[in-house]
C-alpha atoms as a PDB file:
ATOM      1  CA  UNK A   1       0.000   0.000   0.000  1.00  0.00           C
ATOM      2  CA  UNK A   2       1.181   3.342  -0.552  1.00  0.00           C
ATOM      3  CA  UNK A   3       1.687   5.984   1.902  1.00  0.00           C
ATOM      4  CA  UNK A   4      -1.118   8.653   1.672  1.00  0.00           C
ATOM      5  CA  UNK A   5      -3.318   5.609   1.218  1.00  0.00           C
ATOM      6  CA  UNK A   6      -2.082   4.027   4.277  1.00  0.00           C
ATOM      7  CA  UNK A   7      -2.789   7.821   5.745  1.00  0.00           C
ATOM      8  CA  UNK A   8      -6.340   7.338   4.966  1.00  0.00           C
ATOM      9  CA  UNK A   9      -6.750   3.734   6.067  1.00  0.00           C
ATOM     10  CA  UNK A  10      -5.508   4.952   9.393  1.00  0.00           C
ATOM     11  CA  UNK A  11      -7.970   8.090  10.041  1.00  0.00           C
ATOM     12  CA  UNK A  12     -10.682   5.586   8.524  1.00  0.00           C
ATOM     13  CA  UNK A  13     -10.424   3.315  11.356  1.00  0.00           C
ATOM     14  CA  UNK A  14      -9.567   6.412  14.124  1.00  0.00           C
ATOM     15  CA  UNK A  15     -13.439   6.834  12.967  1.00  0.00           C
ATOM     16  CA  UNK A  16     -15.015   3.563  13.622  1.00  0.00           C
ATOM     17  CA  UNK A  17     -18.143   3.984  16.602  1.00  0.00           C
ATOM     18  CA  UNK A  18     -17.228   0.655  18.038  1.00  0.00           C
ATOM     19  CA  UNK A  19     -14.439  -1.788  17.820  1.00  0.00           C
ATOM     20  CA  UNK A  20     -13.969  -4.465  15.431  1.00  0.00           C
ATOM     21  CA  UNK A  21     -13.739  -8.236  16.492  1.00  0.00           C
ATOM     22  CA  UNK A  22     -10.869  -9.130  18.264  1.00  0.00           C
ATOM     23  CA  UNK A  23     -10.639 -13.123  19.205  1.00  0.00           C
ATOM     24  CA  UNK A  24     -10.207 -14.712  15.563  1.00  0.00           C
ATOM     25  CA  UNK A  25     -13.780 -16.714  16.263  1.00  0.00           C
ATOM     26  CA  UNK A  26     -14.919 -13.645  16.268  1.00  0.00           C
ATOM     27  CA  UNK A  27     -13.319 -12.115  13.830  1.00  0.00           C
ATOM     28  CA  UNK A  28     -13.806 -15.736  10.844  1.00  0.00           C
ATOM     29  CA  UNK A  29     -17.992 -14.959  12.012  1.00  0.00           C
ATOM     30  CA  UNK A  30     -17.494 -11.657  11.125  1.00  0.00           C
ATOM     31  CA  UNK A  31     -15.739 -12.045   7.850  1.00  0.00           C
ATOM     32  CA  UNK A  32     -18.645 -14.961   6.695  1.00  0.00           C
ATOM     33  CA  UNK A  33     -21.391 -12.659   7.605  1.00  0.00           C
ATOM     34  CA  UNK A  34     -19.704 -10.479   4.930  1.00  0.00           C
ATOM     35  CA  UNK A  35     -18.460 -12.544   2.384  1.00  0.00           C
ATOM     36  CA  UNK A  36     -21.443 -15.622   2.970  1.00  0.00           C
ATOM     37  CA  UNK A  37     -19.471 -18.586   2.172  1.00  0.00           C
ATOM     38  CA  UNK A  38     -16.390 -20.183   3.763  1.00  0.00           C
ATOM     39  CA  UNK A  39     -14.797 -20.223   0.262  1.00  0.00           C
ATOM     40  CA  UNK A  40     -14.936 -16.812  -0.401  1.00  0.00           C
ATOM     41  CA  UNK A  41     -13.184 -16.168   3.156  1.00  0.00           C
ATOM     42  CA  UNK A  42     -10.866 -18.770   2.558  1.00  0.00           C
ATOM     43  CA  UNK A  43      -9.802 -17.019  -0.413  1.00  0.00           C
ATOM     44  CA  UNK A  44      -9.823 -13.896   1.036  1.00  0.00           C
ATOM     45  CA  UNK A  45      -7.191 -14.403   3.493  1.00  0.00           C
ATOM     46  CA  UNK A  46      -5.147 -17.260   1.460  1.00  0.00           C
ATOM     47  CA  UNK A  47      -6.169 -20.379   3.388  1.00  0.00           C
ATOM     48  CA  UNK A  48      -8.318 -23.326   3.084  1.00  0.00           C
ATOM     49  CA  UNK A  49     -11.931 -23.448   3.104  1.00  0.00           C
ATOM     50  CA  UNK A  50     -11.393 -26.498   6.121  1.00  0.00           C
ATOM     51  CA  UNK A  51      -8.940 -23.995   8.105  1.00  0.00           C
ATOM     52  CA  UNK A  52     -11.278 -20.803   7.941  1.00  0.00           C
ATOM     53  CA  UNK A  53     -14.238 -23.894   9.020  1.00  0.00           C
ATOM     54  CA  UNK A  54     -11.684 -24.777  12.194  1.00  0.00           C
ATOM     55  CA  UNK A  55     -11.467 -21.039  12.757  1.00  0.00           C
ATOM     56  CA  UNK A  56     -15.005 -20.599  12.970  1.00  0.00           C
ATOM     57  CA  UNK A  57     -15.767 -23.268  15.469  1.00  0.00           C
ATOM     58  CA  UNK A  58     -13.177 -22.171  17.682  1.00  0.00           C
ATOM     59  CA  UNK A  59     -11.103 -25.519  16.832  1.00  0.00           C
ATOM     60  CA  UNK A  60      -8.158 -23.019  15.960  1.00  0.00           C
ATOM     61  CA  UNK A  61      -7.424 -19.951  18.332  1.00  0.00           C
ATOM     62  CA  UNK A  62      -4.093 -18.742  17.197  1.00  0.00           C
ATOM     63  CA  UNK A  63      -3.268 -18.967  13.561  1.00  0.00           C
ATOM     64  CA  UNK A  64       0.101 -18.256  12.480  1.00  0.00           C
ATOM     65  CA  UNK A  65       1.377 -14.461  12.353  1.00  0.00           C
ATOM     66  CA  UNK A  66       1.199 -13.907   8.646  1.00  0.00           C
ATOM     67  CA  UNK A  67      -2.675 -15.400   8.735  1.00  0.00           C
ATOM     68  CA  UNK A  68      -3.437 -13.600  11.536  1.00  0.00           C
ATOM     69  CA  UNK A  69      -2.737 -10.161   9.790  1.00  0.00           C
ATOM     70  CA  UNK A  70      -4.298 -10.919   6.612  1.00  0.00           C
ATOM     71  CA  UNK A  71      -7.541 -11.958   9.189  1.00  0.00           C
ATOM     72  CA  UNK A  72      -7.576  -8.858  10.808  1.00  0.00           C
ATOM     73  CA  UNK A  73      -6.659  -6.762   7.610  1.00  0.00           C
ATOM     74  CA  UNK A  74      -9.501  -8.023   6.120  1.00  0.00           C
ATOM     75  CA  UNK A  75     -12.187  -7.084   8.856  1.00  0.00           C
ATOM     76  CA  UNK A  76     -10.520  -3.483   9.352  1.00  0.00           C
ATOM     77  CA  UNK A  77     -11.116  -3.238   5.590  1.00  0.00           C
ATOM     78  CA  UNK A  78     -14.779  -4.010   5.780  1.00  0.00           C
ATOM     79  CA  UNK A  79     -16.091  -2.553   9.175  1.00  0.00           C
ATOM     80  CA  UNK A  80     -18.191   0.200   9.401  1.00  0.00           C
ATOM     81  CA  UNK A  81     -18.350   1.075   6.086  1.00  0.00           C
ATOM     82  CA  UNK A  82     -20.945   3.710   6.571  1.00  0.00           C
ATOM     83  CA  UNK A  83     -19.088   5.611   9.489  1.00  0.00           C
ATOM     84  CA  UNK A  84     -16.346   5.622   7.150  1.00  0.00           C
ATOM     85  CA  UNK A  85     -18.530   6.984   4.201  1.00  0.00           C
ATOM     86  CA  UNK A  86     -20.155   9.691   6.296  1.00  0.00           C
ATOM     87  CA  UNK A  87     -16.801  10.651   7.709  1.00  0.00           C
ATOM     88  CA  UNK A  88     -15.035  11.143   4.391  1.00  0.00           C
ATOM     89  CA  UNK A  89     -18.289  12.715   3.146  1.00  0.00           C
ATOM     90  CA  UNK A  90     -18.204  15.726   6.446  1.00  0.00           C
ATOM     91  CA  UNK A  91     -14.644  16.018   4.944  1.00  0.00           C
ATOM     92  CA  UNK A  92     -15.343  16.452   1.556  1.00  0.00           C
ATOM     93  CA  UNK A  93     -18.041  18.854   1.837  1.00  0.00           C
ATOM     94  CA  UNK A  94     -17.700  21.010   5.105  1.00  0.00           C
ATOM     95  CA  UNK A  95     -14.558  19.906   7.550  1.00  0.00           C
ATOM     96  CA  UNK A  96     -11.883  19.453   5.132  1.00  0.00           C
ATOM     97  CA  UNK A  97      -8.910  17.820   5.898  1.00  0.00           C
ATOM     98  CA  UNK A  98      -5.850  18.252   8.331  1.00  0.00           C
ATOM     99  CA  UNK A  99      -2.208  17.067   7.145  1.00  0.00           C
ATOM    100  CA  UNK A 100       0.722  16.510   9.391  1.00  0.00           C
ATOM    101  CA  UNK A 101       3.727  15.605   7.745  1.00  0.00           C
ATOM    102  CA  UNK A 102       7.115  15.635   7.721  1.00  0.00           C
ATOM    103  CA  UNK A 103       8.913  15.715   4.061  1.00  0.00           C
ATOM    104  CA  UNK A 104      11.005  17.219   1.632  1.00  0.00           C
ATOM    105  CA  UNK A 105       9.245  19.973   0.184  1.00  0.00           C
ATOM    106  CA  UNK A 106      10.742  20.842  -2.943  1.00  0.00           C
ATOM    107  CA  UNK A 107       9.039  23.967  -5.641  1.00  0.00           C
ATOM    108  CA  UNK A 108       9.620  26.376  -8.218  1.00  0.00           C
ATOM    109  CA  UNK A 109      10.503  29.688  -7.154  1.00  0.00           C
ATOM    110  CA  UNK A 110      10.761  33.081  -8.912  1.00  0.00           C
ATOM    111  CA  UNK A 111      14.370  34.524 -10.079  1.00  0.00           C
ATOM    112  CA  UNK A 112      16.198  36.015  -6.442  1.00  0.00           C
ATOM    113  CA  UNK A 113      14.437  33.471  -3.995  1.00  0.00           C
ATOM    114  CA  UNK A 114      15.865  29.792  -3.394  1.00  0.00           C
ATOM    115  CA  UNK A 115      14.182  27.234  -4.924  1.00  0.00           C
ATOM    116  CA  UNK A 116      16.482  24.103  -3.034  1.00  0.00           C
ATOM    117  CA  UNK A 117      14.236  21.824  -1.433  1.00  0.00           C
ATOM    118  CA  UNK A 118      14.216  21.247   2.693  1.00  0.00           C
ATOM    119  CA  UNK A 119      12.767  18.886   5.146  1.00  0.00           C
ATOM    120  CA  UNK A 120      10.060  20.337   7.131  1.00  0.00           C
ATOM    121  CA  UNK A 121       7.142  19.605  10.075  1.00  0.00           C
ATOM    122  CA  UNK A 122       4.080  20.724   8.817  1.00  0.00           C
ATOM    123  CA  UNK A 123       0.382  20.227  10.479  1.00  0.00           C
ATOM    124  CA  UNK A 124      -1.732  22.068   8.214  1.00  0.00           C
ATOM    125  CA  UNK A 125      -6.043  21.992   7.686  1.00  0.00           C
ATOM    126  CA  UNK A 126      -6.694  22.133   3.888  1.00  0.00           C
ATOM    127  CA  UNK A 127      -9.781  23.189   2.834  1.00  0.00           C
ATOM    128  CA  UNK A 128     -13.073  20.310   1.768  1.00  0.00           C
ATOM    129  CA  UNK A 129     -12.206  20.689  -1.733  1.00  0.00           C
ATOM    130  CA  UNK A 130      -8.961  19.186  -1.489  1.00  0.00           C
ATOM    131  CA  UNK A 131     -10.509  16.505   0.508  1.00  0.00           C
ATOM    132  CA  UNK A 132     -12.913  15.892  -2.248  1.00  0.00           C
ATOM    133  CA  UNK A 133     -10.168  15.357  -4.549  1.00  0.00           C
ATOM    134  CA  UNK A 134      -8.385  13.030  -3.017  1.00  0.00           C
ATOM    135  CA  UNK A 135     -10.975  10.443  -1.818  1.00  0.00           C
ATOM    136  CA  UNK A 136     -11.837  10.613  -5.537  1.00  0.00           C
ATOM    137  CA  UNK A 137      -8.482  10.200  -6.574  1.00  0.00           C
ATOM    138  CA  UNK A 138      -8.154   7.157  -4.289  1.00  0.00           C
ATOM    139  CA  UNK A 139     -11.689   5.646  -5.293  1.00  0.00           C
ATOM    140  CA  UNK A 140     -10.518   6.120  -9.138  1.00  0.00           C
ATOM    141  CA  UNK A 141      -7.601   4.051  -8.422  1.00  0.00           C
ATOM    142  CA  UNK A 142      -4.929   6.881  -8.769  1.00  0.00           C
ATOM    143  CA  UNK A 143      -1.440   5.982  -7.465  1.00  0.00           C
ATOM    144  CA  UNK A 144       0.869   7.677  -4.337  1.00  0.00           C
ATOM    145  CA  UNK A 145       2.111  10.196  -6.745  1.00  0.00           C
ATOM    146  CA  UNK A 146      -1.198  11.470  -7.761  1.00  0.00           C
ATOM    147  CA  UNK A 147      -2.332  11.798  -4.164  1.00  0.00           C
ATOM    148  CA  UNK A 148       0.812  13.254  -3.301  1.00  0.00           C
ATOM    149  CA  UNK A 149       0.345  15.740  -6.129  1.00  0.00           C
ATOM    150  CA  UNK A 150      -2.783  17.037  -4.634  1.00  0.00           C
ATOM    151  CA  UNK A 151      -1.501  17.698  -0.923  1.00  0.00           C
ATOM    152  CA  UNK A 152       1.158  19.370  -2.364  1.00  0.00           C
ATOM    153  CA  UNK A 153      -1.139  21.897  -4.275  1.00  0.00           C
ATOM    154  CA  UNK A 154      -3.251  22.213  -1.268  1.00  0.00           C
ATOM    155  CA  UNK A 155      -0.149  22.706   0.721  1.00  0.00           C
ATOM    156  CA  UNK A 156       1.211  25.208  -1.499  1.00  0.00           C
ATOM    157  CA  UNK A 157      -1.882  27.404  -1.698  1.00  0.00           C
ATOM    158  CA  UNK A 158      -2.678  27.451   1.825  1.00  0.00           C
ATOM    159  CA  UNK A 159       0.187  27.095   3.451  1.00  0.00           C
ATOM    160  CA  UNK A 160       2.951  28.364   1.352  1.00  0.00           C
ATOM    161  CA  UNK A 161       0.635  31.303  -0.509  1.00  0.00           C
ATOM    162  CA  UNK A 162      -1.296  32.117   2.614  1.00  0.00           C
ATOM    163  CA  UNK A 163      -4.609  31.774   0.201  1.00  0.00           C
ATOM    164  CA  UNK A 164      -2.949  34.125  -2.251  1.00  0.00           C
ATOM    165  CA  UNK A 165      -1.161  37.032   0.184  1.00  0.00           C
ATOM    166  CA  UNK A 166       2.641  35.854  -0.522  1.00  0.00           C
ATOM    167  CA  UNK A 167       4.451  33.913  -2.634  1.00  0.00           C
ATOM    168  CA  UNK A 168       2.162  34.223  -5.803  1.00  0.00           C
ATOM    169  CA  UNK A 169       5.220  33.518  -8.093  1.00  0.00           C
ATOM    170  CA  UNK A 170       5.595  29.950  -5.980  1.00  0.00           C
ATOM    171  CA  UNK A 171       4.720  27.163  -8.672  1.00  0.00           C
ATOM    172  CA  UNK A 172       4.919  23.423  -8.748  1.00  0.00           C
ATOM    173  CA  UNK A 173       5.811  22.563  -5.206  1.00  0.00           C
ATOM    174  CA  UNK A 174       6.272  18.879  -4.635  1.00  0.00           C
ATOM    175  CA  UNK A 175       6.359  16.794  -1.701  1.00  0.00           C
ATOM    176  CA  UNK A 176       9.377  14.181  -1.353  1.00  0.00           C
ATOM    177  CA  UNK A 177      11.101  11.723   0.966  1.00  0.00           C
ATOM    178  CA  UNK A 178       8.209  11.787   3.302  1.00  0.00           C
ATOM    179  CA  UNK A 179       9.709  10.508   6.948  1.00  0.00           C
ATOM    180  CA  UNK A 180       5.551  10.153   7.900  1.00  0.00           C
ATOM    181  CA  UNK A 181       2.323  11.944   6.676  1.00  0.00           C
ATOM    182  CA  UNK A 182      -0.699  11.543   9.196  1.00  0.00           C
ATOM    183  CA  UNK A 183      -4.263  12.763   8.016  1.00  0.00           C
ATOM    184  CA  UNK A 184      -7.271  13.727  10.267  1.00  0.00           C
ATOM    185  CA  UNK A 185     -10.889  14.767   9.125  1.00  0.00           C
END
């Protein structure tokens, strides 16, 4: 998974109302409420239809590590799909988005003013149409540098430009070598 993805996954779940499953029983009843047949868990998390049956009837408490993961990727992935959708929908349309981040920021600058790029901490709240763009960017299957791409243009008009009061000859700002990007809404 890519990193601003992995950014959204995580303020996703910060948004879930209750917690998902945690015993794997739990967690297998979960999954076949979802998916309605054993085979189409089993193939979900790479196992056999007989295991994910073992799992179920509590035969099986403690798969092995790399099962385990895919098990409890796969119920993260599908729980509360609503909370998430109304969530990313206040986002899109009033709340907007907050980034924290720390990268190397690199842009285009006008003739006189540096233009070498520099790590820096940012935490800054970008306004619902950038939000908008990039859950549609994600649900359109665009890739890390797309999504990047459109923090860094929300970074460089609100941060950077101050909404249009400085820096106005500022262009193309990138965001590199990110060390961790965290995203609230």
């Amino acid at each position: 998974m890519a990193e601003i993805d992995d950014a959204i996954e995580r303020a996703d779940r910060e948004a879930f109302t209750r917690q998902p499953p945690k015993t794997v029983k739990g967690q297998i009843g979960y999954l076949l409420k979802q998916l309605k047949t054993t085979r189409a868990v089993a193939e979900e998390i790479g196992v056999s239809q007989r295991s994910v049956e073992r799992y179920r009837k509590g035969e099986r408490k403690h798969p092995p590590k790399a099962i385990a993961e895919r098990i409890d990727a796969a119920v993260q992935q599908r729980w509360q799909p609503q909370v998430r959708k109304r969530r990313q929908q206040q986002a899109a349309t009033t709340g907007g988005i907050t980034v924290e981040t720390r990268a190397r920021f690199g842009y285009t600058a006008p003739v006189g003013t540096t233009d070498d790029g520099r790590f820096r901490r940012l935490t800054v709240h970008l306004p619902p149409a950038y939000a908008q763009r990039l859950f549609d960017a994600r649900n359109t299957g665009a890739g890390d540098q797309q999504m990047r791409q459109i923090i860094a243009e929300g970074l460089k008009e609100i941060y950077f430009q101050d909404g249009g009061s400085r820096a106005t000859g500022l262009s193309d700002v990138t965001l590199n070598d990110i060390d961790y990007l965290d995203l609230d809404y």
